[in-house]
N, C-alpha and C. Protein backbone atom coordinates (compact mmCIF):
# COMPACT_ATOMS: atom_id res chain seq x y z
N UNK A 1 -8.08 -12.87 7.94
CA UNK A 1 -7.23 -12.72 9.09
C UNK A 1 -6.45 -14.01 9.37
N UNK A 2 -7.21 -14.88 8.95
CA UNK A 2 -6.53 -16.79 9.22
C UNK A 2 -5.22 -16.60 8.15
N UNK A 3 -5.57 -16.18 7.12
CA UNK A 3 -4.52 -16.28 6.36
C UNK A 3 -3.31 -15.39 6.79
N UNK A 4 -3.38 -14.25 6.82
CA UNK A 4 -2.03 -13.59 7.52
C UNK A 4 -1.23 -14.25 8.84
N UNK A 5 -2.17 -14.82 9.53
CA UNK A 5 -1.46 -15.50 10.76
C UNK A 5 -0.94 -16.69 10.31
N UNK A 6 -1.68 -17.64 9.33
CA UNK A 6 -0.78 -18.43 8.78
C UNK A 6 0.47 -18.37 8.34
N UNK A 7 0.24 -17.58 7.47
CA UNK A 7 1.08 -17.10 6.44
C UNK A 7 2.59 -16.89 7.08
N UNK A 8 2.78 -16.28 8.21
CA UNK A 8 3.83 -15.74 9.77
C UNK A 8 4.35 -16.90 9.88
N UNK A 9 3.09 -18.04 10.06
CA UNK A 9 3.63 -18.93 10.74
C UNK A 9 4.74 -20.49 9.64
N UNK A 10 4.36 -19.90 8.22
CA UNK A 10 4.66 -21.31 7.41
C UNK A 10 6.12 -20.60 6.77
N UNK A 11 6.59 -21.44 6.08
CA UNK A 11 7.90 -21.47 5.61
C UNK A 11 7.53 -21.35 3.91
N UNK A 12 8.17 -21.08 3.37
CA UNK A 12 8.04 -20.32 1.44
C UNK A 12 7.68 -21.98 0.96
N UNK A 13 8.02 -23.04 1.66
CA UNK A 13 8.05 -24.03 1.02
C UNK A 13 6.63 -24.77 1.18
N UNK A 14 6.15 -24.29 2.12
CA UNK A 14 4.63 -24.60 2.69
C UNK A 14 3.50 -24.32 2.16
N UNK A 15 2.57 -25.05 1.70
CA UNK A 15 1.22 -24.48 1.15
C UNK A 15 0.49 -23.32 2.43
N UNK A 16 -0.72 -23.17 1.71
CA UNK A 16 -1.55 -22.35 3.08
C UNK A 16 -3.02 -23.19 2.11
N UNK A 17 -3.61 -24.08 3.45
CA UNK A 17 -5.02 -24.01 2.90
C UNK A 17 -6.05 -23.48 4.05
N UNK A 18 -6.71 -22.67 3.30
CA UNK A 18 -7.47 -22.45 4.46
C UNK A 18 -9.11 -22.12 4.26
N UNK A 19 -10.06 -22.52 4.63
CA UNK A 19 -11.38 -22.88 4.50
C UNK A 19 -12.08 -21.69 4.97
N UNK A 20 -13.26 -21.13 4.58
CA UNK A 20 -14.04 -19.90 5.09
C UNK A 20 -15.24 -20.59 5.99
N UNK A 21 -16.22 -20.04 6.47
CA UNK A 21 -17.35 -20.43 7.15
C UNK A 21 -17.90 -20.72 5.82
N UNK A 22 -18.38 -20.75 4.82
CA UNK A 22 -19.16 -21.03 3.71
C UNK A 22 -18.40 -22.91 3.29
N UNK A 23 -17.40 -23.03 3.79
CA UNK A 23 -17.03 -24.11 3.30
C UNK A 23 -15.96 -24.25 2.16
N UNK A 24 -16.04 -22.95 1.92
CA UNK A 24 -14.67 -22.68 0.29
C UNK A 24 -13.63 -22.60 0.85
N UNK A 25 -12.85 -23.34 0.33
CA UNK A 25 -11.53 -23.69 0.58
C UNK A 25 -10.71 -23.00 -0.37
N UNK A 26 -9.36 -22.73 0.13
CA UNK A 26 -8.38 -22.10 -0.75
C UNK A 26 -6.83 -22.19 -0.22
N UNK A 27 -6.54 -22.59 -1.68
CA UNK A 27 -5.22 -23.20 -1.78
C UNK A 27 -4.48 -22.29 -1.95
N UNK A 28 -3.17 -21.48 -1.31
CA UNK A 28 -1.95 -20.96 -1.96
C UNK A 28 -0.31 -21.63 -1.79
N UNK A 29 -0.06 -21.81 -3.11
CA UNK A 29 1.33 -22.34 -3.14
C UNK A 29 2.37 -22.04 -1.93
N UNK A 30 1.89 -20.65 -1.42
CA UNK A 30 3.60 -20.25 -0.86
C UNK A 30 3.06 -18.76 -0.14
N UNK A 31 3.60 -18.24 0.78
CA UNK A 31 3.24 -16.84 1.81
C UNK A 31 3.06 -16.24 0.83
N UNK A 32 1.65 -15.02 1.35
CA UNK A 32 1.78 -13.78 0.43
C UNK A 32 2.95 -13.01 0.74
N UNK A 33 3.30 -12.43 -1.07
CA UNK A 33 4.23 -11.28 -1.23
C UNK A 33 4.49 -9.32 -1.51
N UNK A 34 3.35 -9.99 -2.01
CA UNK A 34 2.27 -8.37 -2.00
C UNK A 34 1.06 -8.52 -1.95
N UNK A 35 0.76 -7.58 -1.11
CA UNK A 35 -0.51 -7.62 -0.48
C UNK A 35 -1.25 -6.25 -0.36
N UNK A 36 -2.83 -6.28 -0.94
CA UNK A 36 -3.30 -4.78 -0.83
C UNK A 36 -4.30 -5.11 0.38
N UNK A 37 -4.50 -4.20 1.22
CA UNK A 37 -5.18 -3.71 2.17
C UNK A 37 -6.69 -3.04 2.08
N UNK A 38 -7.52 -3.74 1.96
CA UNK A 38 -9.22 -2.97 2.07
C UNK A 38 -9.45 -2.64 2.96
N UNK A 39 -8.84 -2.69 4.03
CA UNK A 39 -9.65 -2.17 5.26
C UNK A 39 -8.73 -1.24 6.32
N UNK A 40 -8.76 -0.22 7.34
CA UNK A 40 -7.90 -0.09 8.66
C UNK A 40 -7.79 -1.30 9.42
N UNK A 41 -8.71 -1.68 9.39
CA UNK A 41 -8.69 -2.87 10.44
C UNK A 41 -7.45 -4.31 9.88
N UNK A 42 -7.60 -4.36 9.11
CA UNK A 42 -6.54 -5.35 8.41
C UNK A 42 -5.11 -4.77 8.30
N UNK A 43 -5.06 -3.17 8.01
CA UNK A 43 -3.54 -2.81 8.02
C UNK A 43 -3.49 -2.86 9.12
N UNK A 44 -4.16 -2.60 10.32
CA UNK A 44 -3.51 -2.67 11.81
C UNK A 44 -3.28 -3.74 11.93
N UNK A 45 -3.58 -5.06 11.45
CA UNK A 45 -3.36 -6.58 11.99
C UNK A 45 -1.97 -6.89 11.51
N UNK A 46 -2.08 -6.21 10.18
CA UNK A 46 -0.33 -6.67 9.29
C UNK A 46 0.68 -5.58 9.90
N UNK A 47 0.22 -4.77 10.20
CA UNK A 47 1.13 -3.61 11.28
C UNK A 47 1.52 -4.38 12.56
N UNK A 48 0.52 -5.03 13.26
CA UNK A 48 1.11 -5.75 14.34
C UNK A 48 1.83 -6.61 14.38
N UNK A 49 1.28 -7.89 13.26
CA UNK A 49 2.30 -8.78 12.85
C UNK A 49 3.96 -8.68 11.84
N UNK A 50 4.02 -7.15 11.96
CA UNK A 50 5.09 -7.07 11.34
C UNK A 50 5.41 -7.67 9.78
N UNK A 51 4.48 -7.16 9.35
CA UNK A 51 4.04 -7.57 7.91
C UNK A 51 3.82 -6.37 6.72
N UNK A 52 4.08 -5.18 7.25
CA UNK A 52 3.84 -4.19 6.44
C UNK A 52 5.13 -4.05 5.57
N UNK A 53 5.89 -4.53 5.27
CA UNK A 53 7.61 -4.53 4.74
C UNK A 53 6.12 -5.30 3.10
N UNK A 54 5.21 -6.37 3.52
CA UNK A 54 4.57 -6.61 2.21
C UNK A 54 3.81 -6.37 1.76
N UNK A 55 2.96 -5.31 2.41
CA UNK A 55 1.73 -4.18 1.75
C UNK A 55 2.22 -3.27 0.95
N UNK A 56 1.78 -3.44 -0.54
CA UNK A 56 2.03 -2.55 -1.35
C UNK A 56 1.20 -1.38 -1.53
N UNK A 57 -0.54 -1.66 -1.49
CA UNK A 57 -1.73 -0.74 -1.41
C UNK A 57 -2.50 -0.78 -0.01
N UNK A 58 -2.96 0.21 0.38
CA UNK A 58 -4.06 0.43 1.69
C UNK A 58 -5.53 1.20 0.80
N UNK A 59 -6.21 0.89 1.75
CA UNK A 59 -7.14 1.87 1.66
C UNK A 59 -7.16 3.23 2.26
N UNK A 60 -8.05 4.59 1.68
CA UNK A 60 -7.38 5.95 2.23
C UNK A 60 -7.76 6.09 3.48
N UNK A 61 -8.36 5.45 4.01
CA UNK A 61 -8.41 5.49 6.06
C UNK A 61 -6.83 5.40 6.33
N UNK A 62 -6.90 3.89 5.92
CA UNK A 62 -5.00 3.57 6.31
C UNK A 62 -3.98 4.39 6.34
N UNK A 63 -4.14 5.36 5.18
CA UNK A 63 -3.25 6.30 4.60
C UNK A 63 -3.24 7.66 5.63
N UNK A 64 -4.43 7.84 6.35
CA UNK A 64 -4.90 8.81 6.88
C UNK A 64 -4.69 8.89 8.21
N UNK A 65 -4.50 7.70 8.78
CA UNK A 65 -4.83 7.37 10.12
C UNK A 65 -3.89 8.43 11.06
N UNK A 66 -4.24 8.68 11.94
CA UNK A 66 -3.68 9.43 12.95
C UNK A 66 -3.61 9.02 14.39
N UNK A 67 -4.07 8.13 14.59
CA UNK A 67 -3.67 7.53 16.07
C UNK A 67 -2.74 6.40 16.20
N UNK A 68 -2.44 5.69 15.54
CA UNK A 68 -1.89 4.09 15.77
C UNK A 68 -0.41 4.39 14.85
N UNK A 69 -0.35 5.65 13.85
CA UNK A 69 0.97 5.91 13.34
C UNK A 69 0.86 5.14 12.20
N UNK A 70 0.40 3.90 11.96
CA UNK A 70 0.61 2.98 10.90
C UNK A 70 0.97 3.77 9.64
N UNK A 71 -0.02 5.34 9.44
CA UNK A 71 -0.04 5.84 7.90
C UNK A 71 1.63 6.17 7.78
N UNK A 72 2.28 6.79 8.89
CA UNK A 72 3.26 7.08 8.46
C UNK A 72 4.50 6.39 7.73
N UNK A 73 4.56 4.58 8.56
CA UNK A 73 5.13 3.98 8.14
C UNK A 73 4.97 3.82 6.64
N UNK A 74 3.77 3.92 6.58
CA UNK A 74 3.29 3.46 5.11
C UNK A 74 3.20 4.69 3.55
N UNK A 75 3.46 5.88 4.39
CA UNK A 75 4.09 6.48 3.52
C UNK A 75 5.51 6.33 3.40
N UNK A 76 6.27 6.11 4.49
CA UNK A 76 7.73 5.93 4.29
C UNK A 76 8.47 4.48 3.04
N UNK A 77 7.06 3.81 2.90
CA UNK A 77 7.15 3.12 2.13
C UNK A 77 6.99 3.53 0.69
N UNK A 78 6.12 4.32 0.48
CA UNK A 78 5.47 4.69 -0.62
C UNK A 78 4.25 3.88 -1.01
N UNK A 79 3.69 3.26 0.01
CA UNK A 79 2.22 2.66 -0.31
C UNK A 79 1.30 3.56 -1.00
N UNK A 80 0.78 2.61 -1.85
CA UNK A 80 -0.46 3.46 -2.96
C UNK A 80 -1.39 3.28 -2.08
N UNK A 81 -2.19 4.40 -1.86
CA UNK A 81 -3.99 4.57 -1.37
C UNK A 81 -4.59 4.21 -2.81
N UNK A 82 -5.56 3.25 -2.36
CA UNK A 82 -6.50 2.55 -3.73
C UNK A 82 -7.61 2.95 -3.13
N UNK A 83 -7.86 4.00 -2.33
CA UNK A 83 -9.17 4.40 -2.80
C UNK A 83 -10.05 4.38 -1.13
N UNK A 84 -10.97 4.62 -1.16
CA UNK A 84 -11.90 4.43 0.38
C UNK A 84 -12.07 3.15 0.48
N UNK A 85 -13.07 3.58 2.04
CA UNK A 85 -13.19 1.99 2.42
C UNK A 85 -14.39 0.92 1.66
N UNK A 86 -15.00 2.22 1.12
CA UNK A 86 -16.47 1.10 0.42
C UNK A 86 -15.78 0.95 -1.12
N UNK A 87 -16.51 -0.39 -1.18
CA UNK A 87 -16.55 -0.94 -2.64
C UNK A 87 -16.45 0.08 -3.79
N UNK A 88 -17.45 1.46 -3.72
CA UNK A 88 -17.86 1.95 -4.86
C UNK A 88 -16.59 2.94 -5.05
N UNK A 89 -15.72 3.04 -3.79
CA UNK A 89 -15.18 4.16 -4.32
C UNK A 89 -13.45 3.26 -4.01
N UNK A 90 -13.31 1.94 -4.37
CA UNK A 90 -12.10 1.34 -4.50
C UNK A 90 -11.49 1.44 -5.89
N UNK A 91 -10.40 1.77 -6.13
CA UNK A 91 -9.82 1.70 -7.82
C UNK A 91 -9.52 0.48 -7.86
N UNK A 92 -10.03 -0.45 -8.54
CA UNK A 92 -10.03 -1.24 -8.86
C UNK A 92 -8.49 -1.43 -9.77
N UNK A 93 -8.29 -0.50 -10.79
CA UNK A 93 -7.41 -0.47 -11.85
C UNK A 93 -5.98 -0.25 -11.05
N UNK A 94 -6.47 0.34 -9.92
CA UNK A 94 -4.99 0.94 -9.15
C UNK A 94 -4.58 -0.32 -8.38
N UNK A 95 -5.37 -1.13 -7.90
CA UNK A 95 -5.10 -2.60 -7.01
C UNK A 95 -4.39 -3.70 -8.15
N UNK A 96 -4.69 -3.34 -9.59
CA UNK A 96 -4.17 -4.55 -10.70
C UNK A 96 -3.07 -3.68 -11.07
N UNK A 97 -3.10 -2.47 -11.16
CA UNK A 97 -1.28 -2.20 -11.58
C UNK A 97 -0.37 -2.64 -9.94
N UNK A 98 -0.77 -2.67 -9.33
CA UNK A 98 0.46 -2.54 -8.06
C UNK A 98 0.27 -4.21 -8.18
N UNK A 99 -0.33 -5.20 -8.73
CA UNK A 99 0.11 -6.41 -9.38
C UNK A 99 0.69 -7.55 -7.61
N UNK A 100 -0.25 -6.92 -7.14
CA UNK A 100 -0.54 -8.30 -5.77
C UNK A 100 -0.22 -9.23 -6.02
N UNK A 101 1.02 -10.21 -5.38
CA UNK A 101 1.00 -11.43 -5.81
C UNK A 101 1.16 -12.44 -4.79
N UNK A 102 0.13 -13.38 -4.47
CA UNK A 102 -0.56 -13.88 -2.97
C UNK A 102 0.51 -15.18 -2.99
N UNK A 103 1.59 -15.27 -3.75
CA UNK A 103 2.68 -16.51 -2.83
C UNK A 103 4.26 -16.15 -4.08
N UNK A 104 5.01 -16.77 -3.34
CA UNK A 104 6.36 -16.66 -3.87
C UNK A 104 6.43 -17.92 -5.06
N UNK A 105 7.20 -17.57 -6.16
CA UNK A 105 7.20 -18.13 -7.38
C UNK A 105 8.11 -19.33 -6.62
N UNK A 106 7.96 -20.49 -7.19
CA UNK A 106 9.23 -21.78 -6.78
C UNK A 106 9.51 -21.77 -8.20
């Protein structure tokens, strides 16, 4: 979630580092550009922040949703559903063709 709000807030020319509670740190060159979605709860955050123009995949809740509207936008996009919300039933293969790519090339 740190990272999407960053991300709003920096310029293409800006790193993003940003640290977890475990202490792991992580470096990205430049804003994400495509971005897949594991959760409802995360497409509603990039829905609010006006960030869905860079979600390429959701999960099939997202796709489904019926109260908050988000699915529709996101069919108007043509977002790929990669699958449910648990691990076992994510396509894995479907998240590496739609080819996520977490900062802009310099």
């Amino acid at each position: 979630m740190l990272l999407v709000a960053l991300s709003v807030l920096t310029t293409a020319e800006q790193s993003i580092v940003v640290e977890d509670v475990l202490g792991r740190r992580v470096e990205l060159p430049g804003v994400p550009r495509r971005v897949v979605s594991l959760a409802p709860s995360i497409t509603e955050v990039l829905a609010e922040l006006g960030l869905l123009d860079r979600v390429v995949g959701v999960d099939s809740f997202s796709v489904s949703d019926w109260y908050l509207n988000t699915s529709g936008r996101l069919r108007k996009r043509s977002v790929v559903d990669i699958g449910g919300y648990w691990w076992s039933a994510i396509k894995v293969e479907e998240i590496l063709r739609l080819n996520p790519r977490c900062c802009i090339s310099r």
